[in-house]
C-alpha atoms as a PDB file:
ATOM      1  CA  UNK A   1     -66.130  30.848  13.028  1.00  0.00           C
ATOM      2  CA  UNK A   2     -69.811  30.884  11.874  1.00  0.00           C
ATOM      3  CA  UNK A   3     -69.835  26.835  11.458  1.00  0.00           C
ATOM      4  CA  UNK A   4     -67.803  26.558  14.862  1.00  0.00           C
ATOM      5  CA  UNK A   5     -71.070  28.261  16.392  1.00  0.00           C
ATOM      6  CA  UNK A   6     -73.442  26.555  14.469  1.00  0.00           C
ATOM      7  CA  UNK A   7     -71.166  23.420  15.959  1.00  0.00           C
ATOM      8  CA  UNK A   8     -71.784  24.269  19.603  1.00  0.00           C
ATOM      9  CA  UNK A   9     -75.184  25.517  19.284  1.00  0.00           C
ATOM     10  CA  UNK A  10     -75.913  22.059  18.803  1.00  0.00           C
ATOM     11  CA  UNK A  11     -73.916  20.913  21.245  1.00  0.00           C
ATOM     12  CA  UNK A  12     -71.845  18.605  18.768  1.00  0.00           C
ATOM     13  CA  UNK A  13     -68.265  20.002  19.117  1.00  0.00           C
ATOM     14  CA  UNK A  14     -67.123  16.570  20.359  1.00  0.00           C
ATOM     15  CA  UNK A  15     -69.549  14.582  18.664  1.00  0.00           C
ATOM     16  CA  UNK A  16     -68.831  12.863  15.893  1.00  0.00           C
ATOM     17  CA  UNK A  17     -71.151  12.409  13.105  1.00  0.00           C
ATOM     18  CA  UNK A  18     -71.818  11.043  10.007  1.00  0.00           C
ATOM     19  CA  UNK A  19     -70.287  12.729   7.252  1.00  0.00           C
ATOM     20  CA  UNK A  20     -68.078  14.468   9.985  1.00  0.00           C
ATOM     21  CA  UNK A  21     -64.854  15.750   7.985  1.00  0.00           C
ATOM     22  CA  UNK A  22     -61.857  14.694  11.273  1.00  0.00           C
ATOM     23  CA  UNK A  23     -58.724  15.698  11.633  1.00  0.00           C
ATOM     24  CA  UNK A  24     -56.152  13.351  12.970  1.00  0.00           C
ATOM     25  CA  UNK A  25     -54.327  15.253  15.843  1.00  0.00           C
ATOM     26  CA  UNK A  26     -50.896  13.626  15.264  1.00  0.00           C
ATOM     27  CA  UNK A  27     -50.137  14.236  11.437  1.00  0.00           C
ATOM     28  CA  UNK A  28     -53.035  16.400  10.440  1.00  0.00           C
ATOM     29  CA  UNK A  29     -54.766  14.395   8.137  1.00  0.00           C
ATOM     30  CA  UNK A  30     -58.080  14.223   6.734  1.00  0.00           C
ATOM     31  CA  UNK A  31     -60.804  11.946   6.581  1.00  0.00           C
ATOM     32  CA  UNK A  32     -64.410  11.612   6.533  1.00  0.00           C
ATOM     33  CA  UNK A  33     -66.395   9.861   9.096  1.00  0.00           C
ATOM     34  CA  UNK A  34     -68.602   6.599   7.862  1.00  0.00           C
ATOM     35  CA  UNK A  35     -68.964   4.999  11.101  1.00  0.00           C
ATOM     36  CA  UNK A  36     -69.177   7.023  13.975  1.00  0.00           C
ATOM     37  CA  UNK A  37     -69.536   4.970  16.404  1.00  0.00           C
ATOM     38  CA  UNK A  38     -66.589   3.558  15.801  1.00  0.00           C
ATOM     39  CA  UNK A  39     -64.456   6.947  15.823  1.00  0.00           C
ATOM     40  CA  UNK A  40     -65.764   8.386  18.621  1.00  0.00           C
ATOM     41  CA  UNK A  41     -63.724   6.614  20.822  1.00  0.00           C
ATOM     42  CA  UNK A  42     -60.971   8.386  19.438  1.00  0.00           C
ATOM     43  CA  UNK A  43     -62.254  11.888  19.305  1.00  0.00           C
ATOM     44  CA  UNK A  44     -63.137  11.214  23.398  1.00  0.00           C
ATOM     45  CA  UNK A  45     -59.349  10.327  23.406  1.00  0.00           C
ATOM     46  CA  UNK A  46     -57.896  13.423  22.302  1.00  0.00           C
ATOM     47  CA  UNK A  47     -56.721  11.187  18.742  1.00  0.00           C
ATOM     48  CA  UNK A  48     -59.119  13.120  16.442  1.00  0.00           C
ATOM     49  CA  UNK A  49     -61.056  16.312  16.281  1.00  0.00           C
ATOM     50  CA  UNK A  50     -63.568  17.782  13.921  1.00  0.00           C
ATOM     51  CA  UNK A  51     -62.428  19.964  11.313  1.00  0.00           C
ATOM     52  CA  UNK A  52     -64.250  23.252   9.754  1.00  0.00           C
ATOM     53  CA  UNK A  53     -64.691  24.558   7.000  1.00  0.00           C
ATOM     54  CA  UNK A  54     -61.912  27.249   5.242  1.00  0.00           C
ATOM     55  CA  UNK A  55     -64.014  27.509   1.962  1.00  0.00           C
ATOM     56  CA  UNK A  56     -62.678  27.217  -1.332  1.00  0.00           C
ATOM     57  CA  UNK A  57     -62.390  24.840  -3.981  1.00  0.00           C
ATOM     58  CA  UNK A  58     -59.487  22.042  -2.489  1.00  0.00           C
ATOM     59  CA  UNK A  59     -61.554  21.977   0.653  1.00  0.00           C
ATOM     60  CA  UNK A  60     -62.621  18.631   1.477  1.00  0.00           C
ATOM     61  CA  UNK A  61     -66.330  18.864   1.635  1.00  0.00           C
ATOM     62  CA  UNK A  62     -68.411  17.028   4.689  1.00  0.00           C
ATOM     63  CA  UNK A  63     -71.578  15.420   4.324  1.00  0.00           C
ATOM     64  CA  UNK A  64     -74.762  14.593   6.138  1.00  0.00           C
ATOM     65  CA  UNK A  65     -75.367  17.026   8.705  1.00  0.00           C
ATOM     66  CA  UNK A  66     -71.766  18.913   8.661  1.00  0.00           C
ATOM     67  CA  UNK A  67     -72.660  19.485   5.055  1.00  0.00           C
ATOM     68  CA  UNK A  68     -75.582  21.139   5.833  1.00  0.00           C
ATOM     69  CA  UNK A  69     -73.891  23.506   8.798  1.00  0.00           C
ATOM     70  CA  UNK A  70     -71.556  24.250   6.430  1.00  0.00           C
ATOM     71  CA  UNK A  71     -74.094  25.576   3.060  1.00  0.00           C
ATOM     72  CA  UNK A  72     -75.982  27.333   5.755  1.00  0.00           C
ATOM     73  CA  UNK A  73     -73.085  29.249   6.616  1.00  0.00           C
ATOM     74  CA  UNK A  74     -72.672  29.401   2.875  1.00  0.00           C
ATOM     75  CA  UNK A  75     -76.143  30.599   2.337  1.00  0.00           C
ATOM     76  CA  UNK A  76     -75.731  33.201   5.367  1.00  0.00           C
ATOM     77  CA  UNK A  77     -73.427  35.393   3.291  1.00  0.00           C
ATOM     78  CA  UNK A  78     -74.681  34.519   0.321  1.00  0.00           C
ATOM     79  CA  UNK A  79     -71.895  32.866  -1.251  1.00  0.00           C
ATOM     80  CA  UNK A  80     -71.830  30.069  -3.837  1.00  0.00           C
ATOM     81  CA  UNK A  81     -69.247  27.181  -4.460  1.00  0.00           C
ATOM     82  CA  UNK A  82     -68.725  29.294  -7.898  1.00  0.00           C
ATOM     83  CA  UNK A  83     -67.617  32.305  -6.155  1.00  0.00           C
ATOM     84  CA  UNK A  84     -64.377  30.716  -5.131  1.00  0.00           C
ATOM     85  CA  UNK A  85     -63.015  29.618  -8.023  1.00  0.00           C
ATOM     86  CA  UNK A  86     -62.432  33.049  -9.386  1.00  0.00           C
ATOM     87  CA  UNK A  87     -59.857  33.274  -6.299  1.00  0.00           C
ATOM     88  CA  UNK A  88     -57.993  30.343  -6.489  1.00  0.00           C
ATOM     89  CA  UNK A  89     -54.478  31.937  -5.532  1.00  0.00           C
ATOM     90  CA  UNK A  90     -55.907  33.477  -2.111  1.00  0.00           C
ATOM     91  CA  UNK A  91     -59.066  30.924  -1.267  1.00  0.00           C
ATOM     92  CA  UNK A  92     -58.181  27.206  -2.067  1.00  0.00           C
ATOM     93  CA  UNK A  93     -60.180  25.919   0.899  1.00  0.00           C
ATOM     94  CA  UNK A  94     -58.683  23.550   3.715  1.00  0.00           C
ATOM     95  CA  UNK A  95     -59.865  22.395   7.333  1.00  0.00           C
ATOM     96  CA  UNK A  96     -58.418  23.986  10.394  1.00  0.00           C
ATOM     97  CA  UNK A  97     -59.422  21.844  13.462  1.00  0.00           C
ATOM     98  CA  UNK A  98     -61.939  22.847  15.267  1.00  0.00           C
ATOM     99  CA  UNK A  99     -61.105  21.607  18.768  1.00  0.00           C
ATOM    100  CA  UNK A 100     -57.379  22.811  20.037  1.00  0.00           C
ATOM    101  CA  UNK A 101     -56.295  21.605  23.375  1.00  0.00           C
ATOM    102  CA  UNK A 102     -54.210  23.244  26.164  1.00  0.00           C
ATOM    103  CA  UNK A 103     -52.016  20.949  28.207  1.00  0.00           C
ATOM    104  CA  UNK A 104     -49.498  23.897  28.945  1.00  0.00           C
ATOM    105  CA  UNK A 105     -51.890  26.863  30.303  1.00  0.00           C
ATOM    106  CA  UNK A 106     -50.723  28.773  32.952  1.00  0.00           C
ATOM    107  CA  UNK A 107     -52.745  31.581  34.635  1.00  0.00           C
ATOM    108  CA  UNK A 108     -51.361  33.932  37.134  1.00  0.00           C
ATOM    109  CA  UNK A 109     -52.349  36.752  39.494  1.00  0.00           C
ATOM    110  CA  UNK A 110     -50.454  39.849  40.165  1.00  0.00           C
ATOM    111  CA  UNK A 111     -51.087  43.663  40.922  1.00  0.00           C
ATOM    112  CA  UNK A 112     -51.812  44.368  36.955  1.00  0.00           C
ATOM    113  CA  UNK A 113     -53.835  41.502  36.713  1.00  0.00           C
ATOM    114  CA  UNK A 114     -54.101  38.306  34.951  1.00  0.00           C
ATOM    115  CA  UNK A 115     -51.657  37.003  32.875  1.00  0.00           C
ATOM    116  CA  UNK A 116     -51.701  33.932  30.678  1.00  0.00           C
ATOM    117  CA  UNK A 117     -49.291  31.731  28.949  1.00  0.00           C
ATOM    118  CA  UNK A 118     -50.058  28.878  26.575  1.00  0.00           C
ATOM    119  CA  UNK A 119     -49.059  27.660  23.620  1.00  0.00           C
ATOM    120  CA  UNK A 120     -51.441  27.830  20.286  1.00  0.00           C
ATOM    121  CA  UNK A 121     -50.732  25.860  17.046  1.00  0.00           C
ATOM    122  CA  UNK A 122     -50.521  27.709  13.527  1.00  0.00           C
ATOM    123  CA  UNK A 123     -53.953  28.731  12.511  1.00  0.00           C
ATOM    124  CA  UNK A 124     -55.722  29.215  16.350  1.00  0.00           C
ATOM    125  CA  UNK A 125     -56.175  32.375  17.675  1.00  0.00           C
ATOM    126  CA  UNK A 126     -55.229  33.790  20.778  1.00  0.00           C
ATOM    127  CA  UNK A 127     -58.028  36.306  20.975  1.00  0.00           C
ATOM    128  CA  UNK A 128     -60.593  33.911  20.420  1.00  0.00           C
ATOM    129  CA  UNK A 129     -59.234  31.416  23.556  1.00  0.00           C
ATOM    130  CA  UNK A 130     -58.825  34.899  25.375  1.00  0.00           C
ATOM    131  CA  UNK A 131     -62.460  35.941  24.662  1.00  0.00           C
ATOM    132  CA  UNK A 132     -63.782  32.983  26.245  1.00  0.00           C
ATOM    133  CA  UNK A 133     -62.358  33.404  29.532  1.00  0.00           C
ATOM    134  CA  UNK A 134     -63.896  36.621  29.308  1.00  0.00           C
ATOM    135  CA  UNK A 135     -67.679  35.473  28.848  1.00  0.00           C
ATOM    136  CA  UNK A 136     -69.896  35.544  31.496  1.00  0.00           C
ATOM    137  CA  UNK A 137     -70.815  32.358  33.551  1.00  0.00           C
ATOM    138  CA  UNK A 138     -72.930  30.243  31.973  1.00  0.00           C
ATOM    139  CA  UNK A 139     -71.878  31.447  28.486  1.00  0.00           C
ATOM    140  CA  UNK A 140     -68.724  28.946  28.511  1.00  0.00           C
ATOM    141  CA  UNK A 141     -68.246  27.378  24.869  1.00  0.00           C
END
C-alpha cells in the first residue's frame, strides 16, 4: 500500500516507466518495461497495468525509478532483502496489480443508504475501493 502511495503521489499510477515491473491484464504475467513508450499505449488501453511490490525473495524486482519507490518503502520500515529469506514459507514475494478496474459497479440509493455492488479480483480489497468513495473532494486517488 505504501509503494501504491508513493505511486500516486507522483502522479504515475498510469504511467509507465522505465524499469516499470507490468502486469498483463489477460493472463497475469510479468514483465519489465524497456521501452515505455512503446507500452504505454497498452497500459492507456486497459491491456497492462503496473504491478507492486509483495516483498520477498521470488518477487520480480523493478528497476529505475520503481526500484527506488520500492527500497524506500523498504528503508521506511527498515527492512532488508535479507530479512525475507528467513520466511520463505509465508513471504516469497509476488506482484499484485496495482490498477483494478470496475466495469460492473453499481451504486444505489435507498432509506439506509448507499449500497454498492461490484466485483473485485483475488488479492483487491473491498475496503480500500470503499475508502475512496469516502474521501473528501479533492482527495480522489
Amino acid at each position: 500500500n505504501r509503494y501504491l502511495e508513493l505511486r500516486m503521489q507522483a502522479d504515475a499510477l498510469s504511467t509507465v516507466l522505465e524499469g516499470d515491473v507490468m502486469q498483463v491484464c489477460a493472463s497475469g504475467g510479468l514483465f519489465r518495461v524497456e521501452r515505455p513508450a512503446e507500452e504505454q499505449p497498452r497500459c492507456d488501453a486497459r491491456e497492462i497495468v503496473p504491478a507492486g511490490p509483495i516483498f520477498g525473495p521470488k518477487m520480480k524486482a523493478a528497476e529505475g525509478v520503481p526500484r527506488a519507490w520500492e527500497q524506500a518503502v523498504l528503508d521506511e520500515f527498515d527492512i532488508a532483502p535479507d530479512d525475507w529469506l528467513r520466511y520463505r514459507k509465508l513471504t516469497a514475494g509476488t506482484r499484485r496489480a496495482c490498477i483494478v478496474r470496475l466495469d460492473d459497479l453499481a451504486v444505489r440509493e435507498d432509506a439506509e443508504g448507499l449500497w454498492f455492488e461490484f466485483i473485485l479480483p483475488a488479492g483487491a480489497y473491498a475496503t480500500v475501493l470503499l475508502g475512496e468513495f469516502m474521501k473528501p473532494r479533492g482527495q480522489e486517488a
